[in-house]
Every structure is written in C-alpha cells, then in structure tokens.
N, C-alpha and C. Protein backbone atom coordinates (compact mmCIF):
# COMPACT_ATOMS: atom_id res chain seq x y z
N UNK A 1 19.76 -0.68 -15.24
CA UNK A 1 18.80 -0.31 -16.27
C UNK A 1 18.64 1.20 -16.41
N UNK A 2 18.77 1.93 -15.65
CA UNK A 2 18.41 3.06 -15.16
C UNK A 2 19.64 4.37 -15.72
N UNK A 3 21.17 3.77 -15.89
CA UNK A 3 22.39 4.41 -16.85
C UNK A 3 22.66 3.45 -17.59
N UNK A 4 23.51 4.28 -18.46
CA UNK A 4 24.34 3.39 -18.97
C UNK A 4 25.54 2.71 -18.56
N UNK A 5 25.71 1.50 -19.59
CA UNK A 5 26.64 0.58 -18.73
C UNK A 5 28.27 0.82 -18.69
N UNK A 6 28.73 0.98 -17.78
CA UNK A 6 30.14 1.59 -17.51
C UNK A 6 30.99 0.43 -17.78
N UNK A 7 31.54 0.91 -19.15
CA UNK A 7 32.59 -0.51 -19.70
C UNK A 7 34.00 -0.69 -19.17
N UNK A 8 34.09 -0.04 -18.02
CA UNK A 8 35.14 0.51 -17.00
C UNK A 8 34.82 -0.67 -16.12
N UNK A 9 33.22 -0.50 -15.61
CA UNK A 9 33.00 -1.65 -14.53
C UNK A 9 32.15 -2.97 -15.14
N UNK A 10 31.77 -3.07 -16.63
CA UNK A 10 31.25 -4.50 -16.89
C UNK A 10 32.59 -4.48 -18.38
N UNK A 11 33.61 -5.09 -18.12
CA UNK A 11 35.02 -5.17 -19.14
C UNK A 11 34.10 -6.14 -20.45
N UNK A 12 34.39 -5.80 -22.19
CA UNK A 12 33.62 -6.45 -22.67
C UNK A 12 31.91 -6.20 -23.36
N UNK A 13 31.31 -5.54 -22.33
CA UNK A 13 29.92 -5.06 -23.03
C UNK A 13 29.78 -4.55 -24.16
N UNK A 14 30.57 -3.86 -24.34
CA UNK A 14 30.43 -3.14 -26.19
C UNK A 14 30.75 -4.44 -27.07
N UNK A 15 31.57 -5.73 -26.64
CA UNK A 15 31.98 -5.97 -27.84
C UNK A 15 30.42 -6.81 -27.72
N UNK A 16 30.02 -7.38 -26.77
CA UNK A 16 28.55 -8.32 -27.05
C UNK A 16 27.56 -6.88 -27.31
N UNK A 17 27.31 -6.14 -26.98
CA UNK A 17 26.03 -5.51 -27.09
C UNK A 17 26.57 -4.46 -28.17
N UNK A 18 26.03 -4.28 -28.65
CA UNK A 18 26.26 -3.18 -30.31
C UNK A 18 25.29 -2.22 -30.25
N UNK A 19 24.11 -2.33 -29.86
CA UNK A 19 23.69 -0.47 -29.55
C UNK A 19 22.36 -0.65 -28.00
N UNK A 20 23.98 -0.42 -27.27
CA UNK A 20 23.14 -0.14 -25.62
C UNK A 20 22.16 0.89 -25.45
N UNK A 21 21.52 0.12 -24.42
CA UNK A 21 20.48 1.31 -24.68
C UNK A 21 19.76 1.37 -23.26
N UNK A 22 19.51 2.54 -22.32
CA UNK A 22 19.15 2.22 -21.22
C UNK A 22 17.95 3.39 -20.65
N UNK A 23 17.15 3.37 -19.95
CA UNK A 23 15.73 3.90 -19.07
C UNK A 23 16.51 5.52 -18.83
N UNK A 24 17.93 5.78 -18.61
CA UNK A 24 17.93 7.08 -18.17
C UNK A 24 17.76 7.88 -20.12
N UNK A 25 18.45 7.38 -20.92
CA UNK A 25 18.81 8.11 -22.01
C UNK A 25 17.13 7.99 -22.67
N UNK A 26 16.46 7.25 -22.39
CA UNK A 26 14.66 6.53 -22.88
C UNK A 26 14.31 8.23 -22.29
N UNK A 27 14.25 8.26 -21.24
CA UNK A 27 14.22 9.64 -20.58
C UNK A 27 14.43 10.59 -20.78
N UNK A 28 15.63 11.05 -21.49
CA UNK A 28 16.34 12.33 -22.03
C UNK A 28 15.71 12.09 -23.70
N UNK A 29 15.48 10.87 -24.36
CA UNK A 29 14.84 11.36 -25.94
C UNK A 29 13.57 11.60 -25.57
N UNK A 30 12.56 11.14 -24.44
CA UNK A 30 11.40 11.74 -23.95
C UNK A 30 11.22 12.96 -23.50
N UNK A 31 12.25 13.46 -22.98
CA UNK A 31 12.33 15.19 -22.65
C UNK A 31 12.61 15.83 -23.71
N UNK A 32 13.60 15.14 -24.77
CA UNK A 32 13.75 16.43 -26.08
C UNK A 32 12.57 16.07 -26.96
N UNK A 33 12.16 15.18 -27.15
CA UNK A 33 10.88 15.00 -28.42
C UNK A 33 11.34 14.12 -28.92
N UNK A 34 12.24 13.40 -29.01
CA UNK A 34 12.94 12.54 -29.87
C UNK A 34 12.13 11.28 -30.31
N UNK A 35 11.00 11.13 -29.12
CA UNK A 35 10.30 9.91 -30.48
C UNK A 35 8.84 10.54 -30.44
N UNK A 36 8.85 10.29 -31.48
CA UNK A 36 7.74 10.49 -32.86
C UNK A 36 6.58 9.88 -32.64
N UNK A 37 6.68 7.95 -32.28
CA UNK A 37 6.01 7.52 -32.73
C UNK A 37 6.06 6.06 -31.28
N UNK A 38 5.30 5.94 -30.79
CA UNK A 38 5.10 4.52 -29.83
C UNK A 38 5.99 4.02 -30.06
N UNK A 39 6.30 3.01 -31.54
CA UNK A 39 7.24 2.10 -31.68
C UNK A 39 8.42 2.81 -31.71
N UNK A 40 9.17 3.59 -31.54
CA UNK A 40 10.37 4.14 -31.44
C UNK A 40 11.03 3.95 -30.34
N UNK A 41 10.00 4.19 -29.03
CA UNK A 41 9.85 4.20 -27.75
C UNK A 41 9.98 2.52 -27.34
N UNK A 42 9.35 1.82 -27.97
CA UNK A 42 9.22 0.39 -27.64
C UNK A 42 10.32 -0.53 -28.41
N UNK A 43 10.80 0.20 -29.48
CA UNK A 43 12.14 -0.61 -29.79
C UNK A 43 13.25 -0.27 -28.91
N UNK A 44 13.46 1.02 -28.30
CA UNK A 44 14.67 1.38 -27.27
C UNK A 44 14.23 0.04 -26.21
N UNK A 45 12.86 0.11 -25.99
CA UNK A 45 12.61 -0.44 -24.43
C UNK A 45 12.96 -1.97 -24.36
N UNK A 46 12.69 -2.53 -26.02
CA UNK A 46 12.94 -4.18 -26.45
C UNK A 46 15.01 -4.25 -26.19
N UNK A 47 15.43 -2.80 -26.65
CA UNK A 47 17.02 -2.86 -26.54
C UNK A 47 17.26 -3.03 -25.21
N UNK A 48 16.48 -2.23 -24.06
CA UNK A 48 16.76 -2.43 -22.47
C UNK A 48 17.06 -3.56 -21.63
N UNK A 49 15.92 -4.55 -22.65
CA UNK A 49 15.75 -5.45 -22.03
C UNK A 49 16.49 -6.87 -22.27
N UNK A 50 16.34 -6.55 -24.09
CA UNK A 50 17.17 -7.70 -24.61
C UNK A 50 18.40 -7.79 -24.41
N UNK A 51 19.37 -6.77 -24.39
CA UNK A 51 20.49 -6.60 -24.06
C UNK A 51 20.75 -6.74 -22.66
N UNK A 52 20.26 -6.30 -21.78
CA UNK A 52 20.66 -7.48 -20.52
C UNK A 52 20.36 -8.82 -20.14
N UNK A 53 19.44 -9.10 -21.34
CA UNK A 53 19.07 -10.95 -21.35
C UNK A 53 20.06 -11.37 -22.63
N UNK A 54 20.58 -10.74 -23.29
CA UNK A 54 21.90 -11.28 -24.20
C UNK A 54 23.25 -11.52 -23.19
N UNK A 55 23.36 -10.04 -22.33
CA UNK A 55 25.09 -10.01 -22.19
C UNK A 55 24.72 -11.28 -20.88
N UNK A 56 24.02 -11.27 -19.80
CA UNK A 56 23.69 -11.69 -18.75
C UNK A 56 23.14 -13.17 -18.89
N UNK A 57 23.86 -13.81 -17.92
CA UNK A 57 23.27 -15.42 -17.78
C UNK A 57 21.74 -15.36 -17.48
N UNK A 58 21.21 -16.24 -17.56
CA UNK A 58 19.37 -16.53 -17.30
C UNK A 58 19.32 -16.91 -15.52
N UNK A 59 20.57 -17.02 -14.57
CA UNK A 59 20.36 -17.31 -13.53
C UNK A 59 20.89 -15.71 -12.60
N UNK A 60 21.10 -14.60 -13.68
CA UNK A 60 21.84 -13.49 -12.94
C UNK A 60 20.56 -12.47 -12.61
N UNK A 61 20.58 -11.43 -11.70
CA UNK A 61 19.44 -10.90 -11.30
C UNK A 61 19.34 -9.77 -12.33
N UNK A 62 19.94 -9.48 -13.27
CA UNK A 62 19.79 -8.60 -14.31
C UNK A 62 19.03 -9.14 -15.30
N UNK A 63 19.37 -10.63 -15.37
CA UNK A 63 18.54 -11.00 -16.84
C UNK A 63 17.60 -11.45 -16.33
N UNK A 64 16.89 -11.48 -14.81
CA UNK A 64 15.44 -11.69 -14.43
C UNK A 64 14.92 -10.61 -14.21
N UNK A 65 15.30 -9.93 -14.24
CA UNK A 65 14.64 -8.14 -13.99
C UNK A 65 13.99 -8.24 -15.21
N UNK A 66 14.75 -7.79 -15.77
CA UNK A 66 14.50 -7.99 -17.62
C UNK A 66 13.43 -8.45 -17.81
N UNK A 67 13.82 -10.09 -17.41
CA UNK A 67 12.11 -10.83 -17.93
C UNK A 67 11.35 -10.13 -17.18
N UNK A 68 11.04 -9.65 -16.21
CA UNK A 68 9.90 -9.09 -15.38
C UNK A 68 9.39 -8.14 -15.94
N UNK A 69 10.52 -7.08 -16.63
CA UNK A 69 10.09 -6.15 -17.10
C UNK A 69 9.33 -6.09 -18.27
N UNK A 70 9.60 -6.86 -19.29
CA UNK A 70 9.11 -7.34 -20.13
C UNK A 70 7.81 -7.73 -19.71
C-alpha cells in the first residue's frame, strides 16, 4: 500500500488496474498541494483500496487489509 506496485514483481497489474494509486504518491500530492479539496484526497484513498480488493482474491492478506482500511 505504501509504493507503488512493481509490475516486474506482480506480472499483469496494469492490465487489471487502470489508474494505480498508492499511500506513498497520496503523500507526495500532500507535500506539493496537489489536493484542493477532501474529496480529491478520498477518491485516491477509495483507488488504494479498491484496487487491491479488485486485483486480489477476498481470501489474500492484501484484499483484507484493504477492507480494514476502509
């Protein structure tokens, strides 16, 4: 959750997930100013989460993080 996902070591992720999105880069548009507005912030955070409960089975410890996080 924390980088982004290395399509080197998960083969495939780009073609299921179409705009990754992860807690370190949430971080770097929070250091430049980049969001404006709460919901800007909370649609990246809905991408964090949904996208490892899309690419990831419901029994893998990524897509229960997720729900937690949520």
């Amino acid at each position: 959750f924390t980088q982004p996902v290395d399509e080197k070591e998960v083969p495939g992720y780009r073609t299921v997930i179409q705009q990754p999105m992860d807690l370190g880069t949430m971080k770097d548009k929070v250091d430049q100013g980049l969001y404006t507005a709460i919901g800007q912030f909370r649609e990246d955070f809905n991408l964090v989460t949904g996208n490892a409960k899309r690419f990831n089975p419901p029994d893998s410890i990524f897509h229960q993080q997720a729900v937690k996080l949520e």
